[in-house]
C-alpha atoms as a PDB file:
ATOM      1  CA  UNK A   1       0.000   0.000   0.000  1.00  0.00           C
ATOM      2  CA  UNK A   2       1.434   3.681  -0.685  1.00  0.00           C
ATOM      3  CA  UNK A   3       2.499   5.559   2.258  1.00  0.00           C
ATOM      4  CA  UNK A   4       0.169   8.283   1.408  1.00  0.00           C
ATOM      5  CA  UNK A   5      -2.933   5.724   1.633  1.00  0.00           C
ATOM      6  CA  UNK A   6      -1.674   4.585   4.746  1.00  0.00           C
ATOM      7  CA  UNK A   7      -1.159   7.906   6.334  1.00  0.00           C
ATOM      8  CA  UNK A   8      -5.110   8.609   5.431  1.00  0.00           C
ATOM      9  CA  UNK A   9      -5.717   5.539   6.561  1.00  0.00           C
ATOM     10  CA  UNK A  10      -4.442   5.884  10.391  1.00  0.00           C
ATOM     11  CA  UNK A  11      -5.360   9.422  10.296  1.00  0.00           C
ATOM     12  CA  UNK A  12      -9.289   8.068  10.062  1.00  0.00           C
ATOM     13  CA  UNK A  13      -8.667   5.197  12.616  1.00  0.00           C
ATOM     14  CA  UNK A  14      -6.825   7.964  15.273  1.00  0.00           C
ATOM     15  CA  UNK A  15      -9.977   9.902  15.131  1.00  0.00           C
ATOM     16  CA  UNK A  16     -11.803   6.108  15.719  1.00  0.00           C
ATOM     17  CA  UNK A  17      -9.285   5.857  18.413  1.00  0.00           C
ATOM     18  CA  UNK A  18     -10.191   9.239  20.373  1.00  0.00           C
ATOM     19  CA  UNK A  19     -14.186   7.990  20.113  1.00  0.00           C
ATOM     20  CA  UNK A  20     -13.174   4.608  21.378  1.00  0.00           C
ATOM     21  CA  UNK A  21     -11.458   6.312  24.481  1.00  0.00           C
ATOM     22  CA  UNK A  22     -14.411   8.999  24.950  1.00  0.00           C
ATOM     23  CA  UNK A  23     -16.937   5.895  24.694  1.00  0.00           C
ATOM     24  CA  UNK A  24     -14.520   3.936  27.501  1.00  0.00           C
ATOM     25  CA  UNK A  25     -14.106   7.074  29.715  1.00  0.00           C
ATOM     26  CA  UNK A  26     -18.432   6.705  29.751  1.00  0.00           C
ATOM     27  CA  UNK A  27     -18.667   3.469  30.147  1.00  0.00           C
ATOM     28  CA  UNK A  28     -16.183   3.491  33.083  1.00  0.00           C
ATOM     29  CA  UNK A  29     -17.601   6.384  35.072  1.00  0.00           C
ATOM     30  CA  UNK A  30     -14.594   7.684  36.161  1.00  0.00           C
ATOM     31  CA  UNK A  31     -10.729   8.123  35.308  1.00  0.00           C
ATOM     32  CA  UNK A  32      -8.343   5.409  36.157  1.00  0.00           C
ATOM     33  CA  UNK A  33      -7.213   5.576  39.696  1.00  0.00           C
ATOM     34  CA  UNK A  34      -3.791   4.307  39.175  1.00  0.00           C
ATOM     35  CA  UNK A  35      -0.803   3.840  36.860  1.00  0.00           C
ATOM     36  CA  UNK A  36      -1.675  -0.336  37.770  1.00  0.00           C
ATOM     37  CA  UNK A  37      -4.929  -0.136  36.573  1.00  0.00           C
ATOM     38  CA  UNK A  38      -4.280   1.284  33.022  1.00  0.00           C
ATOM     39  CA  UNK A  39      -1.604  -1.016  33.199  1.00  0.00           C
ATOM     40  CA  UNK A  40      -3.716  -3.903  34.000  1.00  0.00           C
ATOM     41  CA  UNK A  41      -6.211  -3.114  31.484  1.00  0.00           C
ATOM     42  CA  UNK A  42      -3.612  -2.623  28.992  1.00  0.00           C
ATOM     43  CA  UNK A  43      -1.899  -5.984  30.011  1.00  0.00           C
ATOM     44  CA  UNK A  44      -5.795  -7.524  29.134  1.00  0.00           C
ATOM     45  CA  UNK A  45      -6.232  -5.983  25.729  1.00  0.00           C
ATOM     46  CA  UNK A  46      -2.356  -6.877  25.064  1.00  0.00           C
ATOM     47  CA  UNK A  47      -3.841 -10.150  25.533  1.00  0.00           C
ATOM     48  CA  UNK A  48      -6.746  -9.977  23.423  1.00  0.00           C
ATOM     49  CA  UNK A  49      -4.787  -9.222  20.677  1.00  0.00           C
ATOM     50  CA  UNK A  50      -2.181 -11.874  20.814  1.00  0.00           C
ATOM     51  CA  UNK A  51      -4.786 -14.519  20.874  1.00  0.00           C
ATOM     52  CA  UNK A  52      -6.535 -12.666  17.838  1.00  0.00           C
ATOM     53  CA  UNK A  53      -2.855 -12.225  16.271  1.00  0.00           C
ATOM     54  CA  UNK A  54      -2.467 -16.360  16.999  1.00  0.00           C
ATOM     55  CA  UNK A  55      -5.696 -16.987  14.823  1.00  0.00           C
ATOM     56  CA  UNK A  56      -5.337 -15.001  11.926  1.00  0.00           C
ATOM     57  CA  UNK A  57      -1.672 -16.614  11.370  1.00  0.00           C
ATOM     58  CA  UNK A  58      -3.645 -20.080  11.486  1.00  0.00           C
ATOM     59  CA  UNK A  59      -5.848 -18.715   9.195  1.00  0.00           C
ATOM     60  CA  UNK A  60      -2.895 -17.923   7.239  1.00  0.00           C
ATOM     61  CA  UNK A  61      -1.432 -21.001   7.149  1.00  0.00           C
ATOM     62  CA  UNK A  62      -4.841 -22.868   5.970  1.00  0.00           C
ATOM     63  CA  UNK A  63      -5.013 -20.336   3.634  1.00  0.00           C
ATOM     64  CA  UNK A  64      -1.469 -21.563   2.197  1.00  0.00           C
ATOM     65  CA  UNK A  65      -1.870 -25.342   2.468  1.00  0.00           C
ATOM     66  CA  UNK A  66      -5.584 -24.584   0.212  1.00  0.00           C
ATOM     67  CA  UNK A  67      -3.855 -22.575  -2.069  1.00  0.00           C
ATOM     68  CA  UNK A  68      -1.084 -25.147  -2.574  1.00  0.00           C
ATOM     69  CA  UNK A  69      -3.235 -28.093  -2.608  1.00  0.00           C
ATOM     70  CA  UNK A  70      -5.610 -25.892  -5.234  1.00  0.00           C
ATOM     71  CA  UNK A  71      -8.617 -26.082  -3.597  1.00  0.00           C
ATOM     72  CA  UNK A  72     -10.013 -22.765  -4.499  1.00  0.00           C
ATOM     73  CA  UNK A  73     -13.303 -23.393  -2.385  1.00  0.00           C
ATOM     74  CA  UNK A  74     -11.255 -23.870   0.333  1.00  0.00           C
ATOM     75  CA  UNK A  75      -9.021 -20.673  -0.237  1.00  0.00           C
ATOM     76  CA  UNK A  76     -11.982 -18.790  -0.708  1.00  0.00           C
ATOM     77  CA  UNK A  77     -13.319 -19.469   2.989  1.00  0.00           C
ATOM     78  CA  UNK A  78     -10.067 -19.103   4.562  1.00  0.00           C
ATOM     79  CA  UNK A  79      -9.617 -15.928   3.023  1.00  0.00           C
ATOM     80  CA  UNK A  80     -12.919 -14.773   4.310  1.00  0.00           C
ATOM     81  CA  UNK A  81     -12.387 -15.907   7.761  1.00  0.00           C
ATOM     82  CA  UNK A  82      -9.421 -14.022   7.205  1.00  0.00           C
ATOM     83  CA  UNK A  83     -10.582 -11.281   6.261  1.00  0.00           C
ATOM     84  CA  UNK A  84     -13.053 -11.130   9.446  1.00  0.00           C
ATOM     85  CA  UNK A  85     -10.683 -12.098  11.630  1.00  0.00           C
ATOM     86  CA  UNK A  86      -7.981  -9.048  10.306  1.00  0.00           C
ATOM     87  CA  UNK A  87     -10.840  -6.742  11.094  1.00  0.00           C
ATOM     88  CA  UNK A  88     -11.204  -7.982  14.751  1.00  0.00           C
ATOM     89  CA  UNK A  89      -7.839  -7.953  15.627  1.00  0.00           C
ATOM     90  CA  UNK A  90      -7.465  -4.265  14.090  1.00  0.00           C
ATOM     91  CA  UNK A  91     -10.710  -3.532  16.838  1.00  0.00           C
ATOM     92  CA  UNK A  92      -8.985  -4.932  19.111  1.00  0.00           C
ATOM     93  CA  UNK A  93      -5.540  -2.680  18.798  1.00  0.00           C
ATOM     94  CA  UNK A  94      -7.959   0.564  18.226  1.00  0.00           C
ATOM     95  CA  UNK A  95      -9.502  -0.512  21.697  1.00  0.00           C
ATOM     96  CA  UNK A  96      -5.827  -0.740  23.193  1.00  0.00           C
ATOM     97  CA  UNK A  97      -4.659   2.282  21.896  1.00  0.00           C
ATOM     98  CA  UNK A  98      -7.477   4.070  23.501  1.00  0.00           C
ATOM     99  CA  UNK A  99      -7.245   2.835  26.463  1.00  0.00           C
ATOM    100  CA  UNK A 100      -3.527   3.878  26.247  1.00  0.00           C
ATOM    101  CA  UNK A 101      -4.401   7.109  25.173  1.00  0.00           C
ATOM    102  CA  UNK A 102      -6.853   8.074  27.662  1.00  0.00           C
ATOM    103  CA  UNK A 103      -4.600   6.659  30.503  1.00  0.00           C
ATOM    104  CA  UNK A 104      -2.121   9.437  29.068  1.00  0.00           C
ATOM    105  CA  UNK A 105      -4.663  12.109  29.364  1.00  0.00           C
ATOM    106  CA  UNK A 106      -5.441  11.165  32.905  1.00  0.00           C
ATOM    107  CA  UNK A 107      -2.855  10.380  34.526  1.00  0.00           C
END
């Protein structure tokens, strides 16, 4: 992808960012108390993501033993699943960088 595509790009998903950490900051009531607590919720979204990064490199690897075997039905559903699974792990980081981002504006 160009650079300049990619700059739009995560200049549209910053300003999804800074909703994602007004919509948390609601949800939650309050501001974090501590440095431990945004760290502990940023330790649980680290988490989140890993386990999302863990599937979509499985999904990966289907997707190469279909394409080698040539089973295009097969490589077709793999790179759906992929496609779905890209998208939730990209929530996922969004959702960790605002929580990292209003834990920098509180604390």
């Amino acid at each position: 992808m160009e650079r300049e595509v990619l700059m739009k790009s995560a200049e549209q998903v910053g300003e999804v960012v800074q909703g994602m950490a007004e919509g948390s900051r609601k949800r939650m009531g309050r501001e974090y108390a501590s440095a431990y607590e945004a760290w502990a919720v940023l330790a649980d979204g680290l988490e989140r993501a890993k386990s999302d990064m863990k599937e979509l490199e499985k999904l990966h690897t289907d997707l190469w033993k279909a394409t080698r075997e040539g089973n295009e039905d097969e490589v077709l559903i793999e790179l759906r699943q992929a496609g779905s699974s890209a998208t939730l792990l990209s929530a996922q980081l969004a959702a960790l960088a605002a929580e990292a981002q209003r834990a920098a504006e509180e604390l």
